[in-house]
Protein backbone atom coordinates (compact mmCIF):
# COMPACT_ATOMS: atom_id res chain seq x y z
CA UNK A 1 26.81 -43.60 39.31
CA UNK A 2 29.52 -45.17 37.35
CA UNK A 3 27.68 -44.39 34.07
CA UNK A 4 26.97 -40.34 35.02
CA UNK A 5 30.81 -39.89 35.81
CA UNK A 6 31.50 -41.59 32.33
CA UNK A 7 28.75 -39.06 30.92
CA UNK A 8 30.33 -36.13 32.70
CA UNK A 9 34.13 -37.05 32.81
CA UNK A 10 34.06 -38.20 28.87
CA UNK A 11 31.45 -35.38 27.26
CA UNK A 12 30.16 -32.91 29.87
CA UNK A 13 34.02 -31.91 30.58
CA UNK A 14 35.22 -31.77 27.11
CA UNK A 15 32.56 -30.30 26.06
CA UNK A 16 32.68 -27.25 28.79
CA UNK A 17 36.34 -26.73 28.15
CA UNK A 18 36.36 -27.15 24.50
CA UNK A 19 33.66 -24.74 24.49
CA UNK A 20 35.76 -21.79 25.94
CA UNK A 21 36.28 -20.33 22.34
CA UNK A 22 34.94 -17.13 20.71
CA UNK A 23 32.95 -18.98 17.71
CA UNK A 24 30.58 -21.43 20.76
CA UNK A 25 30.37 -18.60 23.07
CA UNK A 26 28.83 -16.02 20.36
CA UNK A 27 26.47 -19.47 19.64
CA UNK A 28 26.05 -19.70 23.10
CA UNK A 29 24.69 -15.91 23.22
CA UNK A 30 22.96 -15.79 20.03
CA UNK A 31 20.66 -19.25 20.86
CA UNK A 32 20.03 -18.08 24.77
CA UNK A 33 19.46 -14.39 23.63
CA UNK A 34 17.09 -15.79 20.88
CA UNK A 35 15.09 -18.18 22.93
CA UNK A 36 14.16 -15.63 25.28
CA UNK A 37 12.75 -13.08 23.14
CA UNK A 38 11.01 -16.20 21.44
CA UNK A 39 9.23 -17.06 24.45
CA UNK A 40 8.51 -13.50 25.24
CA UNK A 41 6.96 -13.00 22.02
CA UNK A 42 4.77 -16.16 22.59
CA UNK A 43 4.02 -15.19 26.23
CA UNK A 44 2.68 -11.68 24.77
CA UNK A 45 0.67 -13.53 21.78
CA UNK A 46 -0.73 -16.03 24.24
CA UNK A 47 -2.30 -13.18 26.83
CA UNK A 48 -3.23 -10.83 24.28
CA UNK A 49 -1.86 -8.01 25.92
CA UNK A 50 0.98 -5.30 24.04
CA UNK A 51 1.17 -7.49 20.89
CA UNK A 52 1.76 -5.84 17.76
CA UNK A 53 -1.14 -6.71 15.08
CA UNK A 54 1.92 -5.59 12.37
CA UNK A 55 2.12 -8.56 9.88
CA UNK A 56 6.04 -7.90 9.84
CA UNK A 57 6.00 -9.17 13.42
CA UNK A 58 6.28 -12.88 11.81
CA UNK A 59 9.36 -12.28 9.96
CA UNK A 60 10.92 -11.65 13.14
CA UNK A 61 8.89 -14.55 15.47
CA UNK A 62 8.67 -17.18 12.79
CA UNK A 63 11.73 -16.45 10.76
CA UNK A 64 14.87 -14.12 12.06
CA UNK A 65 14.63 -15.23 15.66
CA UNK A 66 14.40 -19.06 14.57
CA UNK A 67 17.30 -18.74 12.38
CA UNK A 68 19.47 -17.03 15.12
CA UNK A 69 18.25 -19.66 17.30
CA UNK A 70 19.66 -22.10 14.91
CA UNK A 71 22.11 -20.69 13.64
CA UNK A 72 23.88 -20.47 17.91
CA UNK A 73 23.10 -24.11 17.81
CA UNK A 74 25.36 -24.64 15.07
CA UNK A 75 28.28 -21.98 16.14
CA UNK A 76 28.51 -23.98 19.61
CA UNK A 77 29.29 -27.64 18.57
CA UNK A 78 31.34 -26.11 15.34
CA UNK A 79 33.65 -23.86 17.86
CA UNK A 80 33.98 -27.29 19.92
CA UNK A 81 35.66 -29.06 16.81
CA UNK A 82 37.82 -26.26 15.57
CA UNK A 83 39.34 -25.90 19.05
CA UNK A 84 40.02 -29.69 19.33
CA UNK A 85 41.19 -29.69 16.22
CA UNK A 86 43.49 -26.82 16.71
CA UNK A 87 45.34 -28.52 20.14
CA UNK A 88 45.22 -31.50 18.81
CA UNK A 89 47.51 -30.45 15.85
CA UNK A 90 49.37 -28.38 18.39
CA UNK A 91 49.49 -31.32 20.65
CA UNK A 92 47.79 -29.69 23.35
CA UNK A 93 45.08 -31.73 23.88
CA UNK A 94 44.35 -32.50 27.68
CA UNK A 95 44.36 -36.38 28.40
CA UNK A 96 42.57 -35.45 31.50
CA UNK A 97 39.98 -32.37 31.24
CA UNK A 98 39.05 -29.55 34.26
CA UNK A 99 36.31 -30.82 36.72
CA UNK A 100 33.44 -28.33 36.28
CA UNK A 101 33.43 -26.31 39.31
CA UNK A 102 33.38 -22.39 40.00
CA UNK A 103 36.46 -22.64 41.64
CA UNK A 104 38.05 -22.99 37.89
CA UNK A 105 39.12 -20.04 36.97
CA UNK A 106 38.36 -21.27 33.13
CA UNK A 107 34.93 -22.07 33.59
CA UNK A 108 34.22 -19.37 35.63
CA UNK A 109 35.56 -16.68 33.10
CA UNK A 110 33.32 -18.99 30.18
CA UNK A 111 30.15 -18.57 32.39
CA UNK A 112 30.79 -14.58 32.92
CA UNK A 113 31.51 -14.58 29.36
CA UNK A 114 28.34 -16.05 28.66
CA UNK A 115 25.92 -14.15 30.96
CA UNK A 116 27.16 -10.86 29.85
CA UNK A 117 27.00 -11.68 26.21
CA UNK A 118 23.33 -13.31 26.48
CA UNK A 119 22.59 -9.77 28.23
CA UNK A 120 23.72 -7.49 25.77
CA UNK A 121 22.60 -9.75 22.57
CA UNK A 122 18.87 -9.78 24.65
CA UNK A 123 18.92 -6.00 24.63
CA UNK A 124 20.59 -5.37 20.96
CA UNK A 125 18.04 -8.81 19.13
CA UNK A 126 15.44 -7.38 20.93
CA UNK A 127 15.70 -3.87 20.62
CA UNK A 128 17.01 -4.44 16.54
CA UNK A 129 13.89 -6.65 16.28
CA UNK A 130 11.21 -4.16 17.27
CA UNK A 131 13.04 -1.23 15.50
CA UNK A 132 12.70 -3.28 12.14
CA UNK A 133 9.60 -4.22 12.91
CA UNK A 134 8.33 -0.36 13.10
CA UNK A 135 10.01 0.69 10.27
CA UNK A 136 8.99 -2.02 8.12
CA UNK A 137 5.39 -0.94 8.63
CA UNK A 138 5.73 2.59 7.58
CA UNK A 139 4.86 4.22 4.06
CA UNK A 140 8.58 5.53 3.93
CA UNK A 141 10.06 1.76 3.63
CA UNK A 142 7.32 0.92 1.45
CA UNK A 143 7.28 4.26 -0.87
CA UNK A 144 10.67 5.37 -0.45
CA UNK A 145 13.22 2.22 0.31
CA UNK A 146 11.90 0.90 -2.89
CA UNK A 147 12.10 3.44 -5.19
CA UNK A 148 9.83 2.43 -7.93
CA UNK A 149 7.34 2.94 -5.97
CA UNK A 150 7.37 6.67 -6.06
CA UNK A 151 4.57 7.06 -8.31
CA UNK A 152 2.11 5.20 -5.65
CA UNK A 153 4.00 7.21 -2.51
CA UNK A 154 3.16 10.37 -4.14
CA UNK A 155 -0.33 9.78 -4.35
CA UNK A 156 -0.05 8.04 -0.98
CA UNK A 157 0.63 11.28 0.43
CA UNK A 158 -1.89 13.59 -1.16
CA UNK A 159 -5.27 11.09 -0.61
CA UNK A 160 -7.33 10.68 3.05
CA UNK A 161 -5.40 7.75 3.36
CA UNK A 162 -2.20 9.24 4.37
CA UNK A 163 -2.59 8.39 8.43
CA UNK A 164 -2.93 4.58 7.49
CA UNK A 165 0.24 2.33 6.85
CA UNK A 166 0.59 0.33 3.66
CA UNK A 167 0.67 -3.29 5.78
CA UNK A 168 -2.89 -2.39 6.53
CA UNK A 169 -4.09 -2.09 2.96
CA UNK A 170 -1.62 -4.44 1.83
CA UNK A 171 -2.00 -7.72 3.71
CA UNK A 172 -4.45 -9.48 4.72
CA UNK A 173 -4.79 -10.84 8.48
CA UNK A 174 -3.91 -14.20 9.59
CA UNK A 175 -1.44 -16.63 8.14
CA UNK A 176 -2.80 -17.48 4.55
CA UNK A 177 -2.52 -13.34 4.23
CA UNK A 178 0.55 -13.21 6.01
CA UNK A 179 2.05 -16.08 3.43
CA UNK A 180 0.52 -14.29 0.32
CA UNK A 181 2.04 -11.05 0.71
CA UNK A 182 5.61 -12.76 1.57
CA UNK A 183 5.77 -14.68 -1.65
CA UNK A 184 4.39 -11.64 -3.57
CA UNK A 185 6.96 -9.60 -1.92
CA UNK A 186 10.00 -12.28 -3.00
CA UNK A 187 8.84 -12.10 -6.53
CA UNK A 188 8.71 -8.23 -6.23
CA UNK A 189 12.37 -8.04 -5.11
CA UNK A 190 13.38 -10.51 -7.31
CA UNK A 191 12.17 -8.64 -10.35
CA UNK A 192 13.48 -5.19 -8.83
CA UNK A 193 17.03 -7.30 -8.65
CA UNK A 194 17.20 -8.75 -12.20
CA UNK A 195 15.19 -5.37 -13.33
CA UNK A 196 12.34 -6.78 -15.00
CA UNK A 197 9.81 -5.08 -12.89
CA UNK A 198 6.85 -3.86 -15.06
CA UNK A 199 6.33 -0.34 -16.12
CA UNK A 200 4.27 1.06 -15.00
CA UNK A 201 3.05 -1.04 -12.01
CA UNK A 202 -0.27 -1.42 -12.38
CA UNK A 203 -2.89 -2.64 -9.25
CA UNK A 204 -4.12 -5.62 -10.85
CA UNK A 205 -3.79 -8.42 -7.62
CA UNK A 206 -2.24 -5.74 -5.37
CA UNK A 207 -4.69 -5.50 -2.89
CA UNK A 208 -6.25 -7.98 -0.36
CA UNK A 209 -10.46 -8.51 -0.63
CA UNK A 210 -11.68 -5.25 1.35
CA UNK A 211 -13.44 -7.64 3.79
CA UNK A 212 -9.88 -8.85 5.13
CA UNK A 213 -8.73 -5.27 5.08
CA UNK A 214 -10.66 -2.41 4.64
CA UNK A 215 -13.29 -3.55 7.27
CA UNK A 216 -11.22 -2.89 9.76
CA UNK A 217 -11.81 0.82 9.88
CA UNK A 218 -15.02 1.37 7.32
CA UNK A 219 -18.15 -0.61 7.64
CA UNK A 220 -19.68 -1.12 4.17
CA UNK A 221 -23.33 -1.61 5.86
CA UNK A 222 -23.33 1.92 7.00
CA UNK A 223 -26.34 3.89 5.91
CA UNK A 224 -24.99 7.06 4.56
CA UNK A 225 -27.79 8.65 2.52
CA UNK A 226 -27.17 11.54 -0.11
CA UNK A 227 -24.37 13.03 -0.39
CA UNK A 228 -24.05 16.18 -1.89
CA UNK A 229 -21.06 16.85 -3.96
CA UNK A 230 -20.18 19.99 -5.42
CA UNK A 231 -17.26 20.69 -8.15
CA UNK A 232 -15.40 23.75 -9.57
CA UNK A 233 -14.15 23.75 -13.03
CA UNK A 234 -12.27 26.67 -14.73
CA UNK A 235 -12.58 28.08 -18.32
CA UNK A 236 -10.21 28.78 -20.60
CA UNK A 237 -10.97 32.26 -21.26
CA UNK A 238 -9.30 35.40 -20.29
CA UNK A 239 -10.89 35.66 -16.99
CA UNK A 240 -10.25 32.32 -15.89
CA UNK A 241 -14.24 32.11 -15.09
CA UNK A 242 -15.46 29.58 -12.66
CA UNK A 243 -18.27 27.37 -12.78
CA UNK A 244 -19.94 24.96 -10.43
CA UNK A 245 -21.82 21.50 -11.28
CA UNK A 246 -23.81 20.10 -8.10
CA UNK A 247 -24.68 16.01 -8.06
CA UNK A 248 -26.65 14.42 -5.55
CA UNK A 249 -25.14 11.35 -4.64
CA UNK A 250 -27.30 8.57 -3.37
CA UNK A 251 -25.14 6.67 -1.59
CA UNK A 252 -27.36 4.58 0.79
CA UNK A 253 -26.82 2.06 2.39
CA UNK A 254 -28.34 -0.27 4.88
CA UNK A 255 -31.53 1.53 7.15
CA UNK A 256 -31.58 0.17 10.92
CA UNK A 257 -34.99 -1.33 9.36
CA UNK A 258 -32.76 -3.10 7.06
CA UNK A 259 -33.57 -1.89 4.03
CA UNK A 260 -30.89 -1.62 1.34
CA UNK A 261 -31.04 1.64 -0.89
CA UNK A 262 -28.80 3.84 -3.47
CA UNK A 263 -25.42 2.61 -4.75
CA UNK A 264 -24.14 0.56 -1.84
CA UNK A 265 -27.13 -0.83 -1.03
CA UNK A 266 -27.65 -1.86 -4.86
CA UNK A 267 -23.98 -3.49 -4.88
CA UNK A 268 -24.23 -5.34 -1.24
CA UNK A 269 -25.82 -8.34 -2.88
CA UNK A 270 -23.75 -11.50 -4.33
CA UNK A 271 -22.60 -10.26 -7.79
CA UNK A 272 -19.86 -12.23 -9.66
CA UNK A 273 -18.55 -10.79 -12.81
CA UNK A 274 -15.78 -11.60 -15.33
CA UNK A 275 -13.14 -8.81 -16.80
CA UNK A 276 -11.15 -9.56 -19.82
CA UNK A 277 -8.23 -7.15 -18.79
CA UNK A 278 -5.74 -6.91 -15.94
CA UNK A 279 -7.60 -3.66 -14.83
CA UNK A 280 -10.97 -4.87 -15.00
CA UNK A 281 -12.15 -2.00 -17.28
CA UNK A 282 -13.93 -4.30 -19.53
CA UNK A 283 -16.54 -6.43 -18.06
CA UNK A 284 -18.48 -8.67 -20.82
CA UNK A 285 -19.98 -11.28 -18.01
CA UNK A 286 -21.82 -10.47 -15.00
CA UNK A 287 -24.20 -12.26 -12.87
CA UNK A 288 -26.25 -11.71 -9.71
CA UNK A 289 -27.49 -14.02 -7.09
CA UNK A 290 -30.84 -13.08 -6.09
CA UNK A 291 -32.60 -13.60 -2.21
CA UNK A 292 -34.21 -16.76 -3.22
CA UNK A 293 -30.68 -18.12 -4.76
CA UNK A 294 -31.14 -18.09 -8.36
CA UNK A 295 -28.45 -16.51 -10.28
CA UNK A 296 -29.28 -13.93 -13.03
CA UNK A 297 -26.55 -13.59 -15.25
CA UNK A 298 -25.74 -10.51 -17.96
CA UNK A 299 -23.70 -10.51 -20.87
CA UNK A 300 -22.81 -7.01 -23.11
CA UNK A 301 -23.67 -7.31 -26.43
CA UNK A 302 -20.43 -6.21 -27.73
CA UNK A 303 -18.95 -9.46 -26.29
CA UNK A 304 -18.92 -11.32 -29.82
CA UNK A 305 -18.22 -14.99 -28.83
CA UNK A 306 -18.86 -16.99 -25.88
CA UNK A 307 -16.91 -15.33 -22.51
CA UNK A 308 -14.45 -17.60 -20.81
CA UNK A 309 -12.60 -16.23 -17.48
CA UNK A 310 -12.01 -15.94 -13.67
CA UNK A 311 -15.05 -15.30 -12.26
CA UNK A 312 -14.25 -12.42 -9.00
CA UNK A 313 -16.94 -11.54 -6.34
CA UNK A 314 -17.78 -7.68 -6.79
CA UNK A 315 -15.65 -6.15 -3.41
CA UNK A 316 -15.57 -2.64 -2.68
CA UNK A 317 -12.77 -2.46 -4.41
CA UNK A 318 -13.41 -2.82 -8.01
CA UNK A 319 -15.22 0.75 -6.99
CA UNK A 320 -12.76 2.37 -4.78
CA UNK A 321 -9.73 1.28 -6.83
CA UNK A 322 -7.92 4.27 -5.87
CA UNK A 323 -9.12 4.53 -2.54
CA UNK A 324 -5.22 5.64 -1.39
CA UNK A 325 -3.17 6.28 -4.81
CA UNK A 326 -5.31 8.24 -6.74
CA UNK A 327 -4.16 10.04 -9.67
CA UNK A 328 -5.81 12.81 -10.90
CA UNK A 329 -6.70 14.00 -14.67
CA UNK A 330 -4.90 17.02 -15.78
CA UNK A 331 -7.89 19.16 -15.43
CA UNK A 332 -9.19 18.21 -12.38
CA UNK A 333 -5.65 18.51 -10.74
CA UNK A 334 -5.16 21.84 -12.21
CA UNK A 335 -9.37 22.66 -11.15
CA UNK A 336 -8.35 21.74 -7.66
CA UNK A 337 -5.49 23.82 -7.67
CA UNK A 338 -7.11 27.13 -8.76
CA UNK A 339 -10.00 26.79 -6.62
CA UNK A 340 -7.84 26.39 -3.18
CA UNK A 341 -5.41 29.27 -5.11
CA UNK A 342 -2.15 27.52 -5.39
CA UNK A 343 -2.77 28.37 -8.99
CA UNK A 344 -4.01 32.27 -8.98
CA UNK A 345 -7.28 32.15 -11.16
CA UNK A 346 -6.79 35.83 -11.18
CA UNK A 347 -3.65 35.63 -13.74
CA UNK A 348 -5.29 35.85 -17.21
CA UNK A 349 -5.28 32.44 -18.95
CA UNK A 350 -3.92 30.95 -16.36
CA UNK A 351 -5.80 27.83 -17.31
CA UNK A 352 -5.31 27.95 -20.48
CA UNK A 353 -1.46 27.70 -20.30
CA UNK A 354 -1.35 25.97 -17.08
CA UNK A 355 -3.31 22.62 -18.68
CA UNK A 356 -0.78 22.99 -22.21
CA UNK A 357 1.74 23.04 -19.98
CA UNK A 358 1.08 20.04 -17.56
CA UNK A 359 0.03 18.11 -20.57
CA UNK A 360 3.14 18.39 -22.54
CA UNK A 361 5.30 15.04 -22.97
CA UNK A 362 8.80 16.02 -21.01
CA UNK A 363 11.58 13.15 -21.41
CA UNK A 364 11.57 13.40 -17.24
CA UNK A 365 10.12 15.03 -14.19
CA UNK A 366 13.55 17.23 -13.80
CA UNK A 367 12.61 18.87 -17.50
CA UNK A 368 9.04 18.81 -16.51
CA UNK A 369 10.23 20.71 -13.57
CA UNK A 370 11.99 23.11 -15.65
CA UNK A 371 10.21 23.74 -18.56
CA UNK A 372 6.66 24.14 -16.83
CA UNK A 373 8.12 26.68 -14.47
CA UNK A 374 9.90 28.73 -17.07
CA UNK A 375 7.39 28.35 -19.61
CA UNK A 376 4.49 29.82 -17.47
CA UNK A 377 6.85 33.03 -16.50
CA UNK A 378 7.67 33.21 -19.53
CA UNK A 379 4.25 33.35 -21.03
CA UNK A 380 3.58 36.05 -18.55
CA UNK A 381 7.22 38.04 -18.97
CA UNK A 382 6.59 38.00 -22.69
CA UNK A 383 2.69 38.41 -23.80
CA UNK A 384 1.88 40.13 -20.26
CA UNK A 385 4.80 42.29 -19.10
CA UNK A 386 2.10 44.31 -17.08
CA UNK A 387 0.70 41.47 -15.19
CA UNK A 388 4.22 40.17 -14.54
CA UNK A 389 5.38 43.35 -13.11
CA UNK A 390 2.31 43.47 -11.11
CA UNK A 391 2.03 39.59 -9.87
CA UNK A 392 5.30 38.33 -10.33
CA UNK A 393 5.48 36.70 -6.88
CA UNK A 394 2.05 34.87 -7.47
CA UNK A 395 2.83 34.16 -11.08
CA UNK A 396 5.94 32.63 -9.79
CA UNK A 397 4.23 30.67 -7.00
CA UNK A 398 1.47 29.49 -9.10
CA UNK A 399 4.32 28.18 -11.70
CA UNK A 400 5.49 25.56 -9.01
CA UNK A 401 2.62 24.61 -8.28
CA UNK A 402 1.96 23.36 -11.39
CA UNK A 403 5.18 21.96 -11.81
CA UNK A 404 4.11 20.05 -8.41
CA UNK A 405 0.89 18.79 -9.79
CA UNK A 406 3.05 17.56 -12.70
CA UNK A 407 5.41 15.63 -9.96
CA UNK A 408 2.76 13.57 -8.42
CA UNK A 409 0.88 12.77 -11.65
CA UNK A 410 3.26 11.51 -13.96
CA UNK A 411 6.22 9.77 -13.92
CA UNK A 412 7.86 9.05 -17.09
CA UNK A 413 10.83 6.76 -16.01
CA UNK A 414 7.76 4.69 -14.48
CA UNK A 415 5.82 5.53 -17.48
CA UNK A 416 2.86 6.46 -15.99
CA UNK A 417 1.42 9.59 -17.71
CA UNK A 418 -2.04 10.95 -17.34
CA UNK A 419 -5.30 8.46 -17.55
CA UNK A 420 -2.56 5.23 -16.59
CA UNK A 421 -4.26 4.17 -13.72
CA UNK A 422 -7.92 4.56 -14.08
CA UNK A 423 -10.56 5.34 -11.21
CA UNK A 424 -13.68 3.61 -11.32
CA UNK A 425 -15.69 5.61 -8.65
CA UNK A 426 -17.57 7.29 -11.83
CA UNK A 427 -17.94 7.87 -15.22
CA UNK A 428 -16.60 10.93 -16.57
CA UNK A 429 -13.12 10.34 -17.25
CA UNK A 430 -12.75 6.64 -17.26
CA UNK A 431 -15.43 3.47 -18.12
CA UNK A 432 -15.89 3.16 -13.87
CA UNK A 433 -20.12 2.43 -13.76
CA UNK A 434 -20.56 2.24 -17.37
CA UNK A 435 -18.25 -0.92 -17.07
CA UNK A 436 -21.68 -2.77 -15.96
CA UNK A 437 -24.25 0.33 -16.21
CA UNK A 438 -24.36 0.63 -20.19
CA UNK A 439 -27.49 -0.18 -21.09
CA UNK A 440 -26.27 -3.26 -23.19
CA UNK A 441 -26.00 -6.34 -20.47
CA UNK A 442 -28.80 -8.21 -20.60
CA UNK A 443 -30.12 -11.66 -19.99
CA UNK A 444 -29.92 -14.52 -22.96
CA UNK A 445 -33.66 -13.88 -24.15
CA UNK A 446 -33.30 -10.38 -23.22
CA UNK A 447 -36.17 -10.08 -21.05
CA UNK A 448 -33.52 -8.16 -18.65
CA UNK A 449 -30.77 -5.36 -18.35
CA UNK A 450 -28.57 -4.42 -15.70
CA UNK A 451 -30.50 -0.80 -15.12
CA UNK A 452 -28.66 2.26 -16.34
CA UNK A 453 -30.98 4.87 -15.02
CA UNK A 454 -28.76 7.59 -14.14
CA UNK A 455 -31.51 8.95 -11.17
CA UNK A 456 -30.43 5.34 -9.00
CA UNK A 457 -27.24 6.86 -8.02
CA UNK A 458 -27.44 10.34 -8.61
CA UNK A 459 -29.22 13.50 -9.65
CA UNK A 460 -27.95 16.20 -11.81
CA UNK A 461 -28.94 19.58 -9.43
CA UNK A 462 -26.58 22.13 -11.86
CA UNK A 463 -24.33 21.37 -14.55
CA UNK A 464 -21.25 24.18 -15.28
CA UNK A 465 -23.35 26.98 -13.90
CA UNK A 466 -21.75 30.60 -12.64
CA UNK A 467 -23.60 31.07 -9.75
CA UNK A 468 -26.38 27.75 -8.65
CA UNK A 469 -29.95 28.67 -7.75
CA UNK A 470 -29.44 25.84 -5.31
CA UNK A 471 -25.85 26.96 -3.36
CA UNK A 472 -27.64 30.35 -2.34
CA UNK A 473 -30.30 28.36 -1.45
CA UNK A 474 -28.42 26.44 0.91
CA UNK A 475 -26.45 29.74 2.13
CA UNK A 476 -23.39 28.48 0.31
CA UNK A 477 -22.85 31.37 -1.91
């Protein structure tokens, strides 16, 4: 008994009237406040029940609230010594201290202090917790609190991806995901502090292995069949005139008999391959491991010594590259355009100009702004006052639209211009299948190629043809 009074009459005592000061009661708050929103948070990850799947959650749960936690546990003994120290230099320093009862008016007014203050810092933490925690996982933090992204939240935008946040794309699950993309992150802000980000910002080792990411909403097994795909390109004629190319995509997949066929079943296999670039456009070294568990490997005969590398599993990704920032050539934005009328195929050479004019080098989007818009009236007010009396309106509309193509294209503070980022899901504007499919990998005694028979993946039904036999057919013209 003797030794708890010593306890309570030479520490407990002291310590609860010491304590009455601003700096230990906000420590107080913060560590009480902070250890029950901890627990809450594990309570919720324990039963699996409301729990946010947001990968932001753990800067909150493993660092924020930890560091509040600690950082009350330093304010309370830190407030203790200031305050002694303070009536000790005032000579104020009780010899005998106030028993701890509620009858004490200075306790009690310390323990009021104290609930009400753990109250309202549980309501503001936890409140300010999951408010950051939302807004951290939208595209506007991503795209627009960091403005050099703006080239990938334009495209964002535009693309079937637009519904999905960026954390989903951009971080894998689980801790060794979680870790990666914090660590990326620090070096990103880091370079966006000292200004030595790159420019542009390309994708190489931006995005997670689809299996940790894109899985979680696609299924890659999926048998999908053909697919047919149908395209509208404009001349550069008078008239505008319009003419369709139809492919027949064999996309494939797996059969519920199991069988694997077209494109993704072709590519579902092991295949390893080695890319001599940070874009993985050039491919020299690829190798496939068969069903028995040999490995076949390929080299291009371009590749004029011996190629070293990283070796990278084939993912879905080194396909879909720009499965959510896609940017568009010149003439297929501008095709797109035409065909859903933003730009009016009916103005005479509206083409024509429209491509010069979205092609044209301009020092920054505000003079691409201007110049494309006043150089497509113009061309219109000056070489065809009667169609600019008659369509002014839609030559005007049609001007920012292709002043808005420009704006989520290219980007010259970013420098990013046309062709920057390129988009491997085929062959006719960048490398894409031909990286592999070229008809010059083969084996070392060249007994094999990787095939580069253009009827695997796809057949050619009409190529740049007015009117397809095959579109009436269907009842689609």
């Amino acid at each position: 008994m003797a030794q708890t009074g010593g306890i309570k009459e030479r520490w407990i005592q002291p310590g609860v009237f010491l304590a009455n000061n601003a700096i230990s009661l906000i420590g107080v708050g913060l560590t009480t406040a902070s250890a029950l929103i901890l627990i809450g948070f594990w309570v919720i990850d324990v039963f699996g029940r409301g729990g946010s799947h947001n990968p932001y959650v753990g800067i909150i749960v493993d660092l924020c609230l930890p560091a509040l936690f600690v950082l009350g546990l330093i304010l309370i003994p830190l407030g203790i010594l200031l305050r002694r120290r303070k009536l000790r230099v005032a000579g104020q320093l009780p010899t005998e201290y106030p028993k701890i009862e509620l009858r004490n008016p200075v306790f009690r007014e310390a323990l009021i202090f104290v609930v009400v203050a753990t109250f309202l810092n549980f309501v503001i933490v936890g409140t300010a917790s999951y408010r950051s925690v939302a807004y951290m996982d939208t595209p506007n933090f991503c795209g627009q609190a960091c403005h050099v992204m703006a080239p990938e939240f334009a495209a964002y935008q535009v693309y079937p991806h637009s519904h999905v946040a960026c954390t989903e794309c951009h971080i894998a699950s689980g801790i060794p995901g979680f870790i990666a993309a914090k660590l990326n992150g620090t070096k990103q802000l880091i370079d966006l502090v000292l200004d030595t980000y790159p420019r542009p910002i390309m994708q190489a080792g931006k995005v997670p292995a689809a299996s940790t990411t894109c899985v979680h909403c696609h299924n890659p097994g999926r048998f999908v069949g053909d697919k047919l795909v149908v395209t509208t390109a404009y001349g550069d004629d008078e008239n505008n005139p319009a003419t369709k190319s139809l492919v027949l995509l064999h996309v494939g997949g797996k059969d519920m008999a199991g069988h694997l066929s077209g494109i993704h079943g072709a590519h579902m296999g092991r295949i390893e391959y080695i890319a001599t670039d940070n874009t993985n456009q050039t491919i020299p070294w690829v190798a496939k491991v068969n069903d028995d568990g040999s490995t076949t490997e390929f080299v291009s005969s371009d590749a004029k010594q011996p190629v070293n590398g990283a070796k990278r599993v084939m993912d879905c990704i080194d396909c879909h590259n720009r499965a959510a920032h896609s940017f568009d050539t010149p003439e297929k934005s501008l095709n797109k355009a035409m065909l859903r009328g933003l730009v009016d195929p009916s103005l005479p050479f509206a083409h024509k100009e429209g491509l010069a004019l979205i092609k044209a080098e301009y020092a920054s989007q505000a003079e691409a702004d201007s110049k494309i818009v006043s150089g497509f009236q113009d061309f219109y007010r000056t070489q065809h006052a009667d169609v600019w009396n008659q369509k002014q309106s839609q030559i005007e509309r049609s001007a920012k639209a292709l002043s808005a193509i420009y704006d989520v294209n290219v980007f010259p503070n970013m420098k990013l211009t046309w062709g920057t980022h390129p988009n491997n899901l085929d062959h006719n504007d960048y490398p894409g299948c031909f990286r592999c499919h070229d008809g010059n990998h083969n084996t070392k005694d060249g007994s094999k190629s990787i095939n580069n028979d253009c009827s695997v993946c796809h057949n050619l039904l009409a190529t740049d043809e007015a009117n397809p036999k095959q579109l009436a057919d269907l009842g689609l013209q």
